[in-house]
PDB file of N, CA and C in Angstrom:
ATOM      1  N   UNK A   1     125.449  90.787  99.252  1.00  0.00           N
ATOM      2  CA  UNK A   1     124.596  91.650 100.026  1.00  0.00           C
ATOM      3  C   UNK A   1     124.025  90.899 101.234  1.00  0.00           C
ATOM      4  N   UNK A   2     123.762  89.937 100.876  1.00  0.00           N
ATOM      5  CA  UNK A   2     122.935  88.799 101.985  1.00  0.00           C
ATOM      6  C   UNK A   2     123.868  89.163 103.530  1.00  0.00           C
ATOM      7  N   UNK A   3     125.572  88.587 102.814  1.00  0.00           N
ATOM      8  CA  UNK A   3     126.329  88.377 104.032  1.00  0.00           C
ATOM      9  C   UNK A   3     126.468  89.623 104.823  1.00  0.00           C
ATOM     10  N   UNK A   4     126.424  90.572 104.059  1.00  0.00           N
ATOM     11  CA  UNK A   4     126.727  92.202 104.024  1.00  0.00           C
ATOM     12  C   UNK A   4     125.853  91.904 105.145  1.00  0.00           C
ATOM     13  N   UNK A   5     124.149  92.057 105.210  1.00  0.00           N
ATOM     14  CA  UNK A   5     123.270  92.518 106.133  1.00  0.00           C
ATOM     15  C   UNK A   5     123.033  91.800 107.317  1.00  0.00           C
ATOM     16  N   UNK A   6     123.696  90.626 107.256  1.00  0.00           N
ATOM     17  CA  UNK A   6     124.031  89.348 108.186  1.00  0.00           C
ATOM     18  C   UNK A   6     124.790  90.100 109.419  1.00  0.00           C
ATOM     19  N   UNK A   7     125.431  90.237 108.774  1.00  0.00           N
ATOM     20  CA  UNK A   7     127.028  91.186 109.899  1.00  0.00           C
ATOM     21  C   UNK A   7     126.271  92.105 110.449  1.00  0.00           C
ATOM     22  N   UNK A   8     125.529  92.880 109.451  1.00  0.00           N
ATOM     23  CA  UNK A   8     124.735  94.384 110.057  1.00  0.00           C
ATOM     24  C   UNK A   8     124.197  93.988 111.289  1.00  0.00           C
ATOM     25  N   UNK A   9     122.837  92.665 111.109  1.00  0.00           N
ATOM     26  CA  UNK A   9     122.427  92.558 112.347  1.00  0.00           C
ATOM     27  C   UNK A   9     123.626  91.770 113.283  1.00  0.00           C
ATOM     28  N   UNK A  10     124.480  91.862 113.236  1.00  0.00           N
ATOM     29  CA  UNK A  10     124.976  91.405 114.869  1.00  0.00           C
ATOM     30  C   UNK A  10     125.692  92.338 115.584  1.00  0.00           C
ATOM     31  N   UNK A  11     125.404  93.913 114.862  1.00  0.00           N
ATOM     32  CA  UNK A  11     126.020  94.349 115.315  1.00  0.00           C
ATOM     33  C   UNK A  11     125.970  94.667 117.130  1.00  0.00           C
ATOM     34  N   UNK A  12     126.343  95.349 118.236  1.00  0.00           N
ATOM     35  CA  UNK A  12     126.359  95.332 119.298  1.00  0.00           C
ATOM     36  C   UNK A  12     125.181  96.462 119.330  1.00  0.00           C
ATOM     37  N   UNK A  13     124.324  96.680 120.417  1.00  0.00           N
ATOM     38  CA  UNK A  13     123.307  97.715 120.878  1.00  0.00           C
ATOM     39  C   UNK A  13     122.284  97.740 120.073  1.00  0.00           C
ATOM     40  N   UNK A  14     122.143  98.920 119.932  1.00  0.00           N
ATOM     41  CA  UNK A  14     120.729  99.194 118.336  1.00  0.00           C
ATOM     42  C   UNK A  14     121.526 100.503 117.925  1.00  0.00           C
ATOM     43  N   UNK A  15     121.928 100.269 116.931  1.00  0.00           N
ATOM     44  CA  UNK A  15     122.910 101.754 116.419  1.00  0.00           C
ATOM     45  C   UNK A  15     121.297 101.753 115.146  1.00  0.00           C
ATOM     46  N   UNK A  16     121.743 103.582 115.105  1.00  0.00           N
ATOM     47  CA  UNK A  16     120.770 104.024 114.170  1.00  0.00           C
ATOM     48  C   UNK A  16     121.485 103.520 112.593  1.00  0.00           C
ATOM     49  N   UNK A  17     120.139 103.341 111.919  1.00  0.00           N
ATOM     50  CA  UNK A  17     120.765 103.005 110.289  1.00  0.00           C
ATOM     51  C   UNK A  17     119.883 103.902 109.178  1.00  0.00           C
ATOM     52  N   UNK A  18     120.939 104.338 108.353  1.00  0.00           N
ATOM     53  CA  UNK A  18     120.561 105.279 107.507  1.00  0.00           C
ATOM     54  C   UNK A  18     120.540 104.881 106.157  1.00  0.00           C
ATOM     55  N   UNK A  19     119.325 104.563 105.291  1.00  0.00           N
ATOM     56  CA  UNK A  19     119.068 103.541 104.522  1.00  0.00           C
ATOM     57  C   UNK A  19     119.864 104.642 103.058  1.00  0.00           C
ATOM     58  N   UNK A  20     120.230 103.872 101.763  1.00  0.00           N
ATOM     59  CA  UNK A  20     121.502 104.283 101.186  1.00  0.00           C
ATOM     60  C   UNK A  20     120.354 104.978  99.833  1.00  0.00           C
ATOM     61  N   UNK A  21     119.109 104.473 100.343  1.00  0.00           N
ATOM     62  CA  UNK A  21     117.941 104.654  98.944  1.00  0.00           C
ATOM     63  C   UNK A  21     116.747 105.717  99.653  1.00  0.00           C
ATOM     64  N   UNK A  22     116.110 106.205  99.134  1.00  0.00           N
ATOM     65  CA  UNK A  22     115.023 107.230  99.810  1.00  0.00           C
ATOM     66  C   UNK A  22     113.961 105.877  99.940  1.00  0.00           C
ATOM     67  N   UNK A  23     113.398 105.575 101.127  1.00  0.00           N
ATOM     68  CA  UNK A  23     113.071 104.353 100.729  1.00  0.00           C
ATOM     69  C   UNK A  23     111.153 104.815 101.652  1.00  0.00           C
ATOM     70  N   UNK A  24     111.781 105.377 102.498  1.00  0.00           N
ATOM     71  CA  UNK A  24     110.262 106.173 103.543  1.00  0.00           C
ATOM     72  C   UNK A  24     110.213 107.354 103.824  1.00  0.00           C
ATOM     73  N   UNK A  25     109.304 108.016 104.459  1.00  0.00           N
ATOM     74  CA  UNK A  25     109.967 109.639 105.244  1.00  0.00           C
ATOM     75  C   UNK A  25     110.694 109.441 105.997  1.00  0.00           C
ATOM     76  N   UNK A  26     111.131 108.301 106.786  1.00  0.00           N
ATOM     77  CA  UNK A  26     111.806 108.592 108.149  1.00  0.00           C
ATOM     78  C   UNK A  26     113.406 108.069 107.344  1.00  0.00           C
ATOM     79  N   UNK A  27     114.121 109.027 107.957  1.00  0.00           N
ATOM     80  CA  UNK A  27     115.663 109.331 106.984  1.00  0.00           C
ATOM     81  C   UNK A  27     116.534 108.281 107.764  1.00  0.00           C
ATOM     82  N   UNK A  28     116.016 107.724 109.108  1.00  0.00           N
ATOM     83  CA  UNK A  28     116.982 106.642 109.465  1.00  0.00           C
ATOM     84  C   UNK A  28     116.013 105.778 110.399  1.00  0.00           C
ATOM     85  N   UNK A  29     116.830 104.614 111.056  1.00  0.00           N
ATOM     86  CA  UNK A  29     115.707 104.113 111.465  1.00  0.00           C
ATOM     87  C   UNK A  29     116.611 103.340 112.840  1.00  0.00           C
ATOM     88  N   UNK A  30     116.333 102.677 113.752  1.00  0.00           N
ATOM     89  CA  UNK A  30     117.348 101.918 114.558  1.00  0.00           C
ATOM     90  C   UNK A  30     117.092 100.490 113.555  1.00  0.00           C
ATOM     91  N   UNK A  31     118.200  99.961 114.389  1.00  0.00           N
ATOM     92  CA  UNK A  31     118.534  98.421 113.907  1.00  0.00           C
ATOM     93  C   UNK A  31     117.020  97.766 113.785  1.00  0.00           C
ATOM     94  N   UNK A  32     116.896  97.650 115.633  1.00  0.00           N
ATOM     95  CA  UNK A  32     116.329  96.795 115.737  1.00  0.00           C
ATOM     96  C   UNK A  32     114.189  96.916 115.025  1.00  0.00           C
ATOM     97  N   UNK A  33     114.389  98.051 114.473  1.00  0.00           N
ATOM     98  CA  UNK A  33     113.193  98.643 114.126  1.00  0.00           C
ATOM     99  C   UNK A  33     113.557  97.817 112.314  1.00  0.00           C
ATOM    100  N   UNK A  34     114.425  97.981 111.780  1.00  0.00           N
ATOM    101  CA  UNK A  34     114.800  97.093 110.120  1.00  0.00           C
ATOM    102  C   UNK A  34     114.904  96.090 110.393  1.00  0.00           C
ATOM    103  N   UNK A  35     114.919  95.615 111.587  1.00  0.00           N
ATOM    104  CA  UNK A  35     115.337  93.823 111.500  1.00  0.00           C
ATOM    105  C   UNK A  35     113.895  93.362 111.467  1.00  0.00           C
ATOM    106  N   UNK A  36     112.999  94.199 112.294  1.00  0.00           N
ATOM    107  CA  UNK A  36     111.673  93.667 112.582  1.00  0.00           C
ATOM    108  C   UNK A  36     110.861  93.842 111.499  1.00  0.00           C
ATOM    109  N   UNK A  37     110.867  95.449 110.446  1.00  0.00           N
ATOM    110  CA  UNK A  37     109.760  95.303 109.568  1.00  0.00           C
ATOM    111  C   UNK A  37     110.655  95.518 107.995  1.00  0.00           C
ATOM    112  N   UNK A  38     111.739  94.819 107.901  1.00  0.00           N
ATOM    113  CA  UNK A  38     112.096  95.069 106.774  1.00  0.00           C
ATOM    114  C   UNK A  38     112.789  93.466 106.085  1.00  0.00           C
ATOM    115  N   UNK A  39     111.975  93.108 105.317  1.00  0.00           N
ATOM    116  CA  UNK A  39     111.466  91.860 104.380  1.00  0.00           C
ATOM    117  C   UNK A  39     112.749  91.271 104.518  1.00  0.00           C
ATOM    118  N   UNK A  40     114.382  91.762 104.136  1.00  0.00           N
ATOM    119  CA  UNK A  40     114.830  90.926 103.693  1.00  0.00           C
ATOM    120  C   UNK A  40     115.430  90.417 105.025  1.00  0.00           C
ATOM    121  N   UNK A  41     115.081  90.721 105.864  1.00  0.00           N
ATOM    122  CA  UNK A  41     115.612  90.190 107.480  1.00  0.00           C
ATOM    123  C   UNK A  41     114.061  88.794 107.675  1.00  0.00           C
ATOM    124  N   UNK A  42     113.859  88.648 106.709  1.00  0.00           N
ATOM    125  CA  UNK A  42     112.843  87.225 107.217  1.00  0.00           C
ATOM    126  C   UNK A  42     113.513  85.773 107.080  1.00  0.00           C
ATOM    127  N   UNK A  43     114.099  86.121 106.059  1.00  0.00           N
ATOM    128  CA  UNK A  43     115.265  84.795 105.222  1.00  0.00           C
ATOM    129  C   UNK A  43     115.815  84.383 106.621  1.00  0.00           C
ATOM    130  N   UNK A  44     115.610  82.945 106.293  1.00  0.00           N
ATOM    131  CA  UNK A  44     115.864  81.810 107.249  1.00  0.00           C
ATOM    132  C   UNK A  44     117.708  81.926 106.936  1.00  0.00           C
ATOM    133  N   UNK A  45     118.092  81.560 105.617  1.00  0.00           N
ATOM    134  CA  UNK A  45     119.518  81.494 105.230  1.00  0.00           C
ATOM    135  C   UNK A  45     119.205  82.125 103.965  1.00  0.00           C
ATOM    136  N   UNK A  46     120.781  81.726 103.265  1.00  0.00           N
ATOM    137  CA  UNK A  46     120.895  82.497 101.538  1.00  0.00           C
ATOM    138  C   UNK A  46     119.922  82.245 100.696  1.00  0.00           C
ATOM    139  N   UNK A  47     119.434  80.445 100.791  1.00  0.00           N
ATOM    140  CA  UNK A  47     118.532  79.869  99.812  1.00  0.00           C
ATOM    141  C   UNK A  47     117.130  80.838  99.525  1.00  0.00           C
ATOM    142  N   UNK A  48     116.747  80.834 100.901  1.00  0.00           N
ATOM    143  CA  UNK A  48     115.370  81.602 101.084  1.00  0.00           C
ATOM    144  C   UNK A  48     116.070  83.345 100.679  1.00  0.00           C
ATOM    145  N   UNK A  49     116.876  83.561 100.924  1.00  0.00           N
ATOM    146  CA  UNK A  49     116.839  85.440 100.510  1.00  0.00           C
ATOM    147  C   UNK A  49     117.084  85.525  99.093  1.00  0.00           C
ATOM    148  N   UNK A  50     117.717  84.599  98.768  1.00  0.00           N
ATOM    149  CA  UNK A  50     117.757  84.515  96.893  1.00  0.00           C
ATOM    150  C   UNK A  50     116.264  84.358  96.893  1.00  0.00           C
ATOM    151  N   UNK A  51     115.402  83.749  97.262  1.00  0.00           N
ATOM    152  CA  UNK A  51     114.154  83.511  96.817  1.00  0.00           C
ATOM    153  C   UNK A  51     113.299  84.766  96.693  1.00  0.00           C
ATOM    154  N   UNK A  52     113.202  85.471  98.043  1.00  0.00           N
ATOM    155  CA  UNK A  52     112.704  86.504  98.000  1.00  0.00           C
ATOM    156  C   UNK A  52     113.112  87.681  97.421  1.00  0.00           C
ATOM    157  N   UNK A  53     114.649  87.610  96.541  1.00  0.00           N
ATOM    158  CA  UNK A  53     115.079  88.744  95.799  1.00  0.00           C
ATOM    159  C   UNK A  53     114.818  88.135  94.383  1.00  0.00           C
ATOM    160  N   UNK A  54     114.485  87.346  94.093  1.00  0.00           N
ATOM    161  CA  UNK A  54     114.115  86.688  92.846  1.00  0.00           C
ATOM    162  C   UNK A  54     115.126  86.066  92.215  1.00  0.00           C
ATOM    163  N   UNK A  55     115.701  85.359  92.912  1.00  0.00           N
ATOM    164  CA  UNK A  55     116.896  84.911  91.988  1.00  0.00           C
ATOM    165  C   UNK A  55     117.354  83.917  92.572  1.00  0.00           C
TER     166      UNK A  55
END
């Protein structure tokens, strides 16, 4: 998953993203709006995102 969301952010522009879980009211969100307030985009590398997923 880590590498999965890695790729996500590089993607080109700010494409809208439509999260796969009911997760807020708002049904999608742009990129660059999940990169900024969504936790697992803080992880420096893998070490630290295993950390923050507990594992």
């Amino acid at each position: 998953m880590y590498r999965s969301l890695q790729r996500l952010a590089t993607l080109p522009g700010d494409p809208t993203v439509f999260p796969g879980h009911w997760y807020s009211a708002q049904p999608s969100a742009s990129l660059s709006d999940v990169k900024r307030s969504n936790y697992v985009y803080r992880a420096a590398d893998l070490d630290q995102w295993r950390m923050l997923m507990g594992g």
